[in-house]
N, C-alpha and C. Protein backbone atom coordinates (compact mmCIF):
# COMPACT_ATOMS: atom_id res chain seq x y z
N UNK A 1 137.49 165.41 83.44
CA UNK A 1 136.36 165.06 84.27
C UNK A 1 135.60 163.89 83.62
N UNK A 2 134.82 163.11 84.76
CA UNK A 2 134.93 161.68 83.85
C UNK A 2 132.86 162.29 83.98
N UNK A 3 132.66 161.36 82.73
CA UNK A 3 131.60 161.67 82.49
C UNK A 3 130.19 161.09 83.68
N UNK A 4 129.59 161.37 83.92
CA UNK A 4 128.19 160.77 84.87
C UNK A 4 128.01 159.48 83.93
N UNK A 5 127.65 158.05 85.17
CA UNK A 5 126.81 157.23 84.49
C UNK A 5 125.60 157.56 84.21
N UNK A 6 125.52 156.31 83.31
CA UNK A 6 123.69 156.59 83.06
C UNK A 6 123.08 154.71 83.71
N UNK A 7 122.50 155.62 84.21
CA UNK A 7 121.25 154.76 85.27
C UNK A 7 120.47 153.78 83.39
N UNK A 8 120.45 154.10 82.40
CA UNK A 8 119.82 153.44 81.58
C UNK A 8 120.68 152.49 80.47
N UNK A 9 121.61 152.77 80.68
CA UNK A 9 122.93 151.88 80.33
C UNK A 9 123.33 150.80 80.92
N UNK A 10 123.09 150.58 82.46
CA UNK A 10 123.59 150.21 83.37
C UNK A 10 122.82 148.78 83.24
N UNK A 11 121.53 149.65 83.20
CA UNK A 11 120.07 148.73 82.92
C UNK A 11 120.33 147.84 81.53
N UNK A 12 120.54 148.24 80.97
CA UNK A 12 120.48 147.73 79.20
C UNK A 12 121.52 146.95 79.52
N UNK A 13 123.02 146.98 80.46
CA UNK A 13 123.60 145.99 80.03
C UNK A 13 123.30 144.88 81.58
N UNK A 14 122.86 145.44 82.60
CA UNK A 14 121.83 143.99 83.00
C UNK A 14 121.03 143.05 82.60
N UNK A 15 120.44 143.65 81.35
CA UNK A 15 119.41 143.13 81.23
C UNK A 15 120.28 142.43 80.12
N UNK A 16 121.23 142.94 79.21
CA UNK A 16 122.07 141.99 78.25
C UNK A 16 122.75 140.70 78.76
N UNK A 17 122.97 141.05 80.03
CA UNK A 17 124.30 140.21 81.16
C UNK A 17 122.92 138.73 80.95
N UNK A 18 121.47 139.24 81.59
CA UNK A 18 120.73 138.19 81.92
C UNK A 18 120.70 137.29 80.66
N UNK A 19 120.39 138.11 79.32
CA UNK A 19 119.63 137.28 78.29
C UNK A 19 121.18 136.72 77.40
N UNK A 20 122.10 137.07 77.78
CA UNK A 20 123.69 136.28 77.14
C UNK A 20 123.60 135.13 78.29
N UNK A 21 123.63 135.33 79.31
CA UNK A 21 124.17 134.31 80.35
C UNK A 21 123.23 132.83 80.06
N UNK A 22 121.55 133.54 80.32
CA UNK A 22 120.66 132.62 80.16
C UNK A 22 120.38 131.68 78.72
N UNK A 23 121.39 132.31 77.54
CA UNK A 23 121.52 131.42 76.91
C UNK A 23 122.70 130.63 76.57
N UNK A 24 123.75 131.45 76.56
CA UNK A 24 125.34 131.01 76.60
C UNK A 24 125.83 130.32 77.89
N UNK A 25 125.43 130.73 78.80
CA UNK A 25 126.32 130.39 80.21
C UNK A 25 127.30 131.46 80.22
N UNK A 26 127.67 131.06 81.75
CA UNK A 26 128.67 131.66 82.14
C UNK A 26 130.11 131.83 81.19
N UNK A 27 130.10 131.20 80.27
CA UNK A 27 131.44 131.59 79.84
C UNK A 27 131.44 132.39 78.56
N UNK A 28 130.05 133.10 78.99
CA UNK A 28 129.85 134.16 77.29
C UNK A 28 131.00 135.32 77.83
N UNK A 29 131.42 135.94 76.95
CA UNK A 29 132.00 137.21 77.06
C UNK A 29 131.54 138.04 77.53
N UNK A 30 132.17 139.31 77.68
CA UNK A 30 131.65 140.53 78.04
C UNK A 30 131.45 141.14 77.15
N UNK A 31 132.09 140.74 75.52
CA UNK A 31 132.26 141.59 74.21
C UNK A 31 130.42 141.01 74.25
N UNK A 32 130.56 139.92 74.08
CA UNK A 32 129.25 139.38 73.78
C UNK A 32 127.93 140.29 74.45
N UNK A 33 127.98 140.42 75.94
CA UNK A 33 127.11 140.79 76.36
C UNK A 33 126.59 142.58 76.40
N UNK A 34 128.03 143.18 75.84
CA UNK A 34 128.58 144.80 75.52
C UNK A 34 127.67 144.91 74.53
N UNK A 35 127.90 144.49 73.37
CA UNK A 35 127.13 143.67 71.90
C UNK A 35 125.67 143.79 72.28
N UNK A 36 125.07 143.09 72.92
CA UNK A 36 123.76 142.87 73.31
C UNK A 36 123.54 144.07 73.84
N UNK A 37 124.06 144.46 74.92
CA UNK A 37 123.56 146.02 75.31
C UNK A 37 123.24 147.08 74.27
N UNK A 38 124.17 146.74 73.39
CA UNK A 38 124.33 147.94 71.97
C UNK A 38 125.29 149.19 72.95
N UNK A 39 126.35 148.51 73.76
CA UNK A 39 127.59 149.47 74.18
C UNK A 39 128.66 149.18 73.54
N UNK A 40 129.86 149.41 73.86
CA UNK A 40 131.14 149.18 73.64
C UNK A 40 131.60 148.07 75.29
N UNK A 41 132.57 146.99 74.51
CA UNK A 41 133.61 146.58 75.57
C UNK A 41 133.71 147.61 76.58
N UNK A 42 134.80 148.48 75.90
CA UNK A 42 134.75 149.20 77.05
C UNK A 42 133.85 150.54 78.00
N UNK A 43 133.09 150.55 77.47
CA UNK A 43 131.83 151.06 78.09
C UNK A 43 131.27 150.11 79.20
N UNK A 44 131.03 148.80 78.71
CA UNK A 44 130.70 148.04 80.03
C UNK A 44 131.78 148.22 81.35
N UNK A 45 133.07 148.12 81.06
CA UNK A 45 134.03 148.45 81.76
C UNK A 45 134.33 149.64 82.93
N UNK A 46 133.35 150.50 82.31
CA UNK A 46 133.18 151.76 82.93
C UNK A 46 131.88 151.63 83.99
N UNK A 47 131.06 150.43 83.90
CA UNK A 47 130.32 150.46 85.05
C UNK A 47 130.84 148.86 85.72
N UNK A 48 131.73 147.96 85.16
CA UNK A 48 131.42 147.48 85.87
C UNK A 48 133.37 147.03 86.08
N UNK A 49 133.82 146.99 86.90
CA UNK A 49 135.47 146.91 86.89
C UNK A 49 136.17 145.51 86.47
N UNK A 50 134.79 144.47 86.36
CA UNK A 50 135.34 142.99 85.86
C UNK A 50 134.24 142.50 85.36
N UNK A 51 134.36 141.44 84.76
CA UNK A 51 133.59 140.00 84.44
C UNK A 51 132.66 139.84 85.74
N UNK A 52 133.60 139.56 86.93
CA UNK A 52 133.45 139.16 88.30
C UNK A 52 132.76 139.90 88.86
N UNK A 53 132.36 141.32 88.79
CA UNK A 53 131.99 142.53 89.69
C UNK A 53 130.09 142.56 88.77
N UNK A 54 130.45 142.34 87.48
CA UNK A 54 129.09 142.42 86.44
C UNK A 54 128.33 141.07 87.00
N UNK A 55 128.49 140.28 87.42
CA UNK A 55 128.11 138.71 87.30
C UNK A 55 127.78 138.72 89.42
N UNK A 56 128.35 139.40 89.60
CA UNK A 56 128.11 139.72 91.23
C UNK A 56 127.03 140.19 91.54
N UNK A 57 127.15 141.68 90.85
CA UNK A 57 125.86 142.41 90.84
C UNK A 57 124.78 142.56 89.96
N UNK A 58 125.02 141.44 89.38
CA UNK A 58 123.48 141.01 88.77
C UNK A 58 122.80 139.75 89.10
N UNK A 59 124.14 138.89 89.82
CA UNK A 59 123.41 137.98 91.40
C UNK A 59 122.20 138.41 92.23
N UNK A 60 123.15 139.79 93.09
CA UNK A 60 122.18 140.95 93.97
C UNK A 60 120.93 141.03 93.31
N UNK A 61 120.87 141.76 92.25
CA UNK A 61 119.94 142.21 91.44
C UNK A 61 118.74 141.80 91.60
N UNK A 62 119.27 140.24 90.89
CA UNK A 62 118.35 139.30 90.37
C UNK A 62 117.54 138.82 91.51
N UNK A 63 118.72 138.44 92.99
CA UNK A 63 117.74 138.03 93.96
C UNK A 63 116.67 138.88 94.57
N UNK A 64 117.21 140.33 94.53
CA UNK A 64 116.39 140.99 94.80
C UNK A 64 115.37 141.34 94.35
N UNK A 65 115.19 140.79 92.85
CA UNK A 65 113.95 141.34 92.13
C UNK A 65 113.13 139.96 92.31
N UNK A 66 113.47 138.23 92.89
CA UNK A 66 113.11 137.86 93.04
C UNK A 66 112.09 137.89 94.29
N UNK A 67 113.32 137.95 95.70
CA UNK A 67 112.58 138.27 96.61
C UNK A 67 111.33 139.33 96.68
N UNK A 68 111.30 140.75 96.07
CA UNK A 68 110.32 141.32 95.86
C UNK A 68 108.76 140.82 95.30
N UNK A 69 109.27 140.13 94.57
CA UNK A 69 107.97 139.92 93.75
C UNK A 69 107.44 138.38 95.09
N UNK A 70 108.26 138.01 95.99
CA UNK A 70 107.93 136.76 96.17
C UNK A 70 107.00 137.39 97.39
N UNK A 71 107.70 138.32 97.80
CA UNK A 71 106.87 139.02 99.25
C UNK A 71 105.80 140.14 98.65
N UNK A 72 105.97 140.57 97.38
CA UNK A 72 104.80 141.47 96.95
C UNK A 72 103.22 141.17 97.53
N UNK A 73 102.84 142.39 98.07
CA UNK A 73 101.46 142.16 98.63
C UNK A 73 101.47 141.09 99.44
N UNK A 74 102.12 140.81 100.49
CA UNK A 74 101.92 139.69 101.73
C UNK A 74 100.67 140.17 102.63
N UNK A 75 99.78 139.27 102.74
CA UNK A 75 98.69 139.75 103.78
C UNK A 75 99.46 139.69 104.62
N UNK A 76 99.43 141.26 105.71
CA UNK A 76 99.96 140.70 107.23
C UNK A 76 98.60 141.24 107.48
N UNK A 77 98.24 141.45 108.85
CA UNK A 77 98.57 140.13 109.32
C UNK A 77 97.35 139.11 108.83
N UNK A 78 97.90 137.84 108.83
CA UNK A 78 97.43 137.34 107.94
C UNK A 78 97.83 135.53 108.61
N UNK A 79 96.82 134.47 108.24
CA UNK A 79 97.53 133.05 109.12
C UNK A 79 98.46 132.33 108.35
N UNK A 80 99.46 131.93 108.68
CA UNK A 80 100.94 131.33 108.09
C UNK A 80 100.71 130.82 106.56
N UNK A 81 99.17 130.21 106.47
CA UNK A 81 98.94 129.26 105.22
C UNK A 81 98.63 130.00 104.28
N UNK A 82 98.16 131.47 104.34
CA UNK A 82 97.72 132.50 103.57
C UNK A 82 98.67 133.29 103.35
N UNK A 83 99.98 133.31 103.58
CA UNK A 83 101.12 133.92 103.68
C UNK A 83 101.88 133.36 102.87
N UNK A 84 101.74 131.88 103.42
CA UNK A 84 102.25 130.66 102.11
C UNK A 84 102.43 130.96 101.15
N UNK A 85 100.61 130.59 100.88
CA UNK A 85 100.41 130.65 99.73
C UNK A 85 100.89 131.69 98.71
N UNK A 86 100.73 132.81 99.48
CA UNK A 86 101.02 133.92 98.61
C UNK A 86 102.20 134.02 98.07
N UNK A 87 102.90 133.88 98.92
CA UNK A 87 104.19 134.00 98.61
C UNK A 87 104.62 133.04 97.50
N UNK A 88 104.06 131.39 97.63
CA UNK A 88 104.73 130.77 96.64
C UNK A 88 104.12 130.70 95.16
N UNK A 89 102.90 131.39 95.59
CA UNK A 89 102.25 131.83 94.21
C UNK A 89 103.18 132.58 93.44
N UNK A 90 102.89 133.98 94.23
CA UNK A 90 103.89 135.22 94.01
C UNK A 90 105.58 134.64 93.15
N UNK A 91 106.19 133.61 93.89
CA UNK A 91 107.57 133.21 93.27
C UNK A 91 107.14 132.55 92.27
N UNK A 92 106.68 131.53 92.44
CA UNK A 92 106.39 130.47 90.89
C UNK A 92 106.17 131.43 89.59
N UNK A 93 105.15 132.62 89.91
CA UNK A 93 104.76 133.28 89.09
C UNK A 93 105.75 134.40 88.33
N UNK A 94 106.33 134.82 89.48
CA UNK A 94 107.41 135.24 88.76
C UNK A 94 108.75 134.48 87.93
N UNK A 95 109.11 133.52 88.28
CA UNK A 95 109.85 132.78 87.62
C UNK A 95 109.23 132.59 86.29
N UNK A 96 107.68 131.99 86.21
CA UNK A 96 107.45 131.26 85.01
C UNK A 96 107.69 132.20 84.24
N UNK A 97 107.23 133.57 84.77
CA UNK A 97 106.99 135.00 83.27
C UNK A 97 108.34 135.37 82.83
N UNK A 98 109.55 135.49 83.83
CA UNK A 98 110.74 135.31 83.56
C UNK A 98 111.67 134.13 83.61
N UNK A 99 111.82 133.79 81.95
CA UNK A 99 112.51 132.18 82.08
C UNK A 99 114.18 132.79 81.75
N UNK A 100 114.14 133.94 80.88
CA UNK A 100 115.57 134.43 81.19
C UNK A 100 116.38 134.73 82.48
N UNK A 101 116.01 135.30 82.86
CA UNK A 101 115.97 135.24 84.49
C UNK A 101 116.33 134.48 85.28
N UNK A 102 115.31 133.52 84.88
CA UNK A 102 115.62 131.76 86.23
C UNK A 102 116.42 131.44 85.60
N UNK A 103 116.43 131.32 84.23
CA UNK A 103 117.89 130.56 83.64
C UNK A 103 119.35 131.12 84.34
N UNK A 104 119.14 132.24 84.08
CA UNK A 104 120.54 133.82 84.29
C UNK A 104 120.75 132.95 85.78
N UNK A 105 119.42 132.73 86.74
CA UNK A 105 119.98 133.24 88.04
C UNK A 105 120.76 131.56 88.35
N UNK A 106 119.99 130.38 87.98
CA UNK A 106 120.41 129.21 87.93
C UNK A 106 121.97 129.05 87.42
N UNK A 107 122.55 129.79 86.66
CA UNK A 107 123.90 130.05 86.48
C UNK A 107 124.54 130.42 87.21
N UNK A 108 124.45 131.94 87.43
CA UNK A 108 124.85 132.69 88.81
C UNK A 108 124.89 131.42 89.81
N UNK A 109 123.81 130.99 90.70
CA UNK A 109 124.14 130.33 91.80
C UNK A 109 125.28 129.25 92.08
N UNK A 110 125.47 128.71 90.40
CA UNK A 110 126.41 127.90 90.47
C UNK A 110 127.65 128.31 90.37
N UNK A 111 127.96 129.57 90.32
CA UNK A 111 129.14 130.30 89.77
C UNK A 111 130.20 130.30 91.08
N UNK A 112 131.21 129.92 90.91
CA UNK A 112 132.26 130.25 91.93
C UNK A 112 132.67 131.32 91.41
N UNK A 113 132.46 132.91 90.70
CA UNK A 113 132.86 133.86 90.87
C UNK A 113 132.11 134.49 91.77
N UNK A 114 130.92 134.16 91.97
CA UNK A 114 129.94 135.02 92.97
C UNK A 114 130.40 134.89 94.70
N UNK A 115 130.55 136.01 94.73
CA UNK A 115 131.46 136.16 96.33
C UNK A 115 130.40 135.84 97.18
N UNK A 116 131.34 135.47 98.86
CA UNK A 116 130.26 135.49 99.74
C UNK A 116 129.89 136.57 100.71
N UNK A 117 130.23 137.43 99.73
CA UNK A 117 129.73 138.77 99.84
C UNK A 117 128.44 138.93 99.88
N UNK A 118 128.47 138.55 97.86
CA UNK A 118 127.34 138.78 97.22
C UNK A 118 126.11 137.87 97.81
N UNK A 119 126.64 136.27 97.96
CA UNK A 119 125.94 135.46 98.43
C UNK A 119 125.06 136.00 99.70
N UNK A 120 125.76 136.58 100.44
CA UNK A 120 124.66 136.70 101.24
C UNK A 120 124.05 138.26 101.58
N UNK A 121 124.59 139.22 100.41
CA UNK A 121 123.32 140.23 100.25
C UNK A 121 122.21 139.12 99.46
N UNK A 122 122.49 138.71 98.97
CA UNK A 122 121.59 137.87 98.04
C UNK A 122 120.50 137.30 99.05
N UNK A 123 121.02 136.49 100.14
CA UNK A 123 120.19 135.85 101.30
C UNK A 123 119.57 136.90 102.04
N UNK A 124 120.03 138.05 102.18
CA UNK A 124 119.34 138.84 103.18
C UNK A 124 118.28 140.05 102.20
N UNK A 125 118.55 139.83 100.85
CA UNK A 125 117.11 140.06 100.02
C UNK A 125 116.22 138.71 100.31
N UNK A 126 116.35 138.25 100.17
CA UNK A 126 115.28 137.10 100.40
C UNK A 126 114.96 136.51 102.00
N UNK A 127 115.14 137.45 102.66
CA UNK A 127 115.08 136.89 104.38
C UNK A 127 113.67 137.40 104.86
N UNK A 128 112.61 138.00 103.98
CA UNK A 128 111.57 137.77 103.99
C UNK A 128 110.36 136.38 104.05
N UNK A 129 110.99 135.81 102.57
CA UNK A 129 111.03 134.32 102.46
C UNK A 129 111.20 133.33 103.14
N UNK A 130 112.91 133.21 103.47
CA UNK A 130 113.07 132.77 104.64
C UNK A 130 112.84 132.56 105.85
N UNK A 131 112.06 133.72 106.21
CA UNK A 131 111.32 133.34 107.58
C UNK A 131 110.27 132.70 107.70
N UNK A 132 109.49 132.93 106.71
CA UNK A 132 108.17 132.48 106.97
C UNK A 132 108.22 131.04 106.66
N UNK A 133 109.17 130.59 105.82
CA UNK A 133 109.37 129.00 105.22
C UNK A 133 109.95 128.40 106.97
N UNK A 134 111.27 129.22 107.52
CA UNK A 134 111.60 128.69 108.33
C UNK A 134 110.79 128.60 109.71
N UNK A 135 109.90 129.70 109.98
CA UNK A 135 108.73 129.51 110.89
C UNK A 135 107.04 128.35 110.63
N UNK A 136 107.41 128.03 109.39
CA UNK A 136 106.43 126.89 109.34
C UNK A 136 107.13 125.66 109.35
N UNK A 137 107.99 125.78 108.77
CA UNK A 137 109.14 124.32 108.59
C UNK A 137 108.95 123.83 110.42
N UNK A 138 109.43 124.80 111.44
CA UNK A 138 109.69 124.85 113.18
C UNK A 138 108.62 124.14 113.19
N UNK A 139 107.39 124.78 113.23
CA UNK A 139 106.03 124.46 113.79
C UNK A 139 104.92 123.03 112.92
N UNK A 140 105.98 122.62 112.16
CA UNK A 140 105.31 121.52 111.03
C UNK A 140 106.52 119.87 111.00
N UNK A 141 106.00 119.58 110.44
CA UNK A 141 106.49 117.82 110.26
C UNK A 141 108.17 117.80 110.17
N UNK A 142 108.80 118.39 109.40
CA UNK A 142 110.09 118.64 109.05
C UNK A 142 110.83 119.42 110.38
N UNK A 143 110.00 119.85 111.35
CA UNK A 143 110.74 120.49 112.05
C UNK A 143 112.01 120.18 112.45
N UNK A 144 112.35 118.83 112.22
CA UNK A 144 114.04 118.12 112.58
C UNK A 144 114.62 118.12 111.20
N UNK A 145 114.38 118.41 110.34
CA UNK A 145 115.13 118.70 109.07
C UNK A 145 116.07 119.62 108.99
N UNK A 146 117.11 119.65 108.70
CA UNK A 146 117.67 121.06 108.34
C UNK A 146 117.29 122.13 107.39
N UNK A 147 117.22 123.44 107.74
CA UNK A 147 116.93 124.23 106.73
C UNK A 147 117.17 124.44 105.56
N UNK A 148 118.95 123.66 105.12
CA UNK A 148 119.17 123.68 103.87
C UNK A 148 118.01 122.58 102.90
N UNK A 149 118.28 121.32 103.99
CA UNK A 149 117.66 120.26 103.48
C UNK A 149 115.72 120.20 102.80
N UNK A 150 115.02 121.55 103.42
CA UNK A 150 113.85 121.77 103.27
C UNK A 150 113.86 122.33 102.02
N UNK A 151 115.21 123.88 102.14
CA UNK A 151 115.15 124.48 101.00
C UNK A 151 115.38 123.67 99.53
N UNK A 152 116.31 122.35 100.27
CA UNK A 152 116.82 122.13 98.61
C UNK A 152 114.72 120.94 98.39
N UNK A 153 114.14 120.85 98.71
CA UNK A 153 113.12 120.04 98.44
C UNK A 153 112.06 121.35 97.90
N UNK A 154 111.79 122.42 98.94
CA UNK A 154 111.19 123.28 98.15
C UNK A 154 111.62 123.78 97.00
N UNK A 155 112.81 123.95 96.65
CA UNK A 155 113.62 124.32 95.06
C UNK A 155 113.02 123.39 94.47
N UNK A 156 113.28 121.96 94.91
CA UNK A 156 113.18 120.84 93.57
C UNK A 156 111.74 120.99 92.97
N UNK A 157 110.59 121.05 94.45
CA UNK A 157 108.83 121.44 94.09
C UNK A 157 108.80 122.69 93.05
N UNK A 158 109.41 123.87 93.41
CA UNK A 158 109.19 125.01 92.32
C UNK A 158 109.89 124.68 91.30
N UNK A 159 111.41 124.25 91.28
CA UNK A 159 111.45 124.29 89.40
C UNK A 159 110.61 123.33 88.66
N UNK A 160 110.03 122.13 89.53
CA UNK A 160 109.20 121.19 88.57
C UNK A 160 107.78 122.22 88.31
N UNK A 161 107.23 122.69 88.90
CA UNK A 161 106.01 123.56 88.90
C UNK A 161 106.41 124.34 88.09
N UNK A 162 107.51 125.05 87.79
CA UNK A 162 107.68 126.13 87.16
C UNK A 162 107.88 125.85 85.82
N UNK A 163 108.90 124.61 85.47
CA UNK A 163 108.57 123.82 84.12
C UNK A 163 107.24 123.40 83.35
N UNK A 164 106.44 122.93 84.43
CA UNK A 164 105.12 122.66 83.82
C UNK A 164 104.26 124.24 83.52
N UNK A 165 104.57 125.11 84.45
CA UNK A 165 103.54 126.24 83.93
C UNK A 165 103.77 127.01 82.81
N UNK A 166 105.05 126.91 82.60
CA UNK A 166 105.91 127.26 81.19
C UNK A 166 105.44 126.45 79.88
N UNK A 167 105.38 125.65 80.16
CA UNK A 167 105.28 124.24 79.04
C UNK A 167 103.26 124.41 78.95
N UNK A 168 102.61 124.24 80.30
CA UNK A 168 101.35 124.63 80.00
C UNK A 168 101.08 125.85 80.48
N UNK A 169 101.17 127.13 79.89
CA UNK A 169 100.69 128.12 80.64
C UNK A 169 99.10 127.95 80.98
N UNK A 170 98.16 127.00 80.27
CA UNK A 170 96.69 127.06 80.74
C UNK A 170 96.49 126.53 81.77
N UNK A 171 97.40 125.67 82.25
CA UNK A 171 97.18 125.41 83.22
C UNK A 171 98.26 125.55 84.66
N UNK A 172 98.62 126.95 84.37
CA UNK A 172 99.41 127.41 85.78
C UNK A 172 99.00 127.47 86.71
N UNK A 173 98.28 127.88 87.08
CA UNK A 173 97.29 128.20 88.39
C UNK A 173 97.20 126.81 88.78
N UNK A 174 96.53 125.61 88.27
CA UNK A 174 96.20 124.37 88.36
C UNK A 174 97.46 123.78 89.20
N UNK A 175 98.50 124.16 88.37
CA UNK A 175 99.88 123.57 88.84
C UNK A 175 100.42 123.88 90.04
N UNK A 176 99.92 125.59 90.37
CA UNK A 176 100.76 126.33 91.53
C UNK A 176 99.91 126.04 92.19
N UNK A 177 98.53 126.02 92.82
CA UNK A 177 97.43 124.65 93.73
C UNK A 177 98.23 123.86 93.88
N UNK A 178 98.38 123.20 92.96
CA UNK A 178 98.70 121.60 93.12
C UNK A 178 100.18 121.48 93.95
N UNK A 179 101.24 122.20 93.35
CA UNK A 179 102.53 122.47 94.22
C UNK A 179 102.17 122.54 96.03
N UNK A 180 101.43 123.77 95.76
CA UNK A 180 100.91 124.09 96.87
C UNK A 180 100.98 122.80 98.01
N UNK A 181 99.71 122.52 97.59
CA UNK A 181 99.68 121.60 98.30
C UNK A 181 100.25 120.36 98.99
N UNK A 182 101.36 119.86 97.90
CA UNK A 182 102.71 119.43 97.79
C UNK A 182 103.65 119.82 99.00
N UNK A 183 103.57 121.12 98.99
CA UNK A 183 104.29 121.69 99.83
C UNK A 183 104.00 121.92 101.21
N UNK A 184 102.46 122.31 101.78
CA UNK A 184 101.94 122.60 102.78
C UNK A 184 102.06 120.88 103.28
N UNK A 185 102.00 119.90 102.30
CA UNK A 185 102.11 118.81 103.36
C UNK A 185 103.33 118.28 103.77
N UNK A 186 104.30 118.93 102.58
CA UNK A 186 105.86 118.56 103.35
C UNK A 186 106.00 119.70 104.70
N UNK A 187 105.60 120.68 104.38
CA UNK A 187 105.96 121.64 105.60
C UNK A 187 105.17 121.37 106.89
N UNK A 188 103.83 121.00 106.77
CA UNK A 188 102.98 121.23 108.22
C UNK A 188 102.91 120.03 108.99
């Protein structure tokens, strides 16, 4: 009889997967990241059936712990710009506090092992986000833009914001305003 996982193992080597990846890249090992957990090779093996399956579902994971924090506490109802805001507060903020993380997930996205499976549980954690970007994008200046084309400009606004609040944490808040605003005038 095979033994029960543990829900705190699983965790320890997510959280190893993030802080190997986010500094090694993608082509750290699994010994490496087993190591970091404080498991065995093959202990990771036992939760996760590949390289490919560990690096998948800590894609999911990750987006999902993004999207959460990005929709955490959304005023509804509430007017589009106050929703905004929140939200891109909410993301910036979480990124800056986790730089392992943005690093980890900035890997992941580039990864051609990540299925488009995963890819788009990944999108439909974050389809919170997505709407509200894509319902102001409709009703604002860009409305003939494509959606990728908005997203890749809002990415470029948050990782520069997110670099500076890292680099100055005194002046984060200052920065995520200032984005802000950046942004409400590309969008409206």
């Amino acid at each position: 009889m095979a033994r029960p996982l543990s829900d705190e193992k699983r965790a320890a080597i997510m959280a190893a997967a993030t802080r190997v990846i986010a500094s090694r890249g993608l082509t750290a090992s699994t010994a490496a990241i087993a190591k970091e957990a404080g498991v065995s090779n093959g202990a990771l093996f036992t939760y996760f059936s590949t390289k490919a399956d560990l690096l998948n579902q800590l894609y999911v994971e990750l987006k999902s712990e993004m999207g959460a924090a990005a929709t955490k506490g959304l005023p509804t109802p509430s007017d589009p710009r106050n929703q905004l805001f929140h939200l891109w507060r909410n993301w910036l903020m979480w990124a800056a506090s986790s730089p392992e993380k943005r690093r980890a997930m900035a890997q992941l996205n580039v990864s051609e092992d990540i299925t488009p499976e995963s890819r788009k549980a990944g999108q439909q954690t974050m389809a919170g986000v997505a709407s509200l970007i894509e319902r102001t994008r409709k009703a604002g200046s860009m409305r003939d833009a494509s959606p990728a084309f908005v997203a890749a400009l809002l990415g470029s606004i948050a990782d520069t914001t997110i670099d500076f609040m890292i680099a100055e944490p005194a002046k984060a808040d200052e920065h995520c305003a200032t984005s802000f605003e950046v942004l409400r005038r590309t969008l409206v």
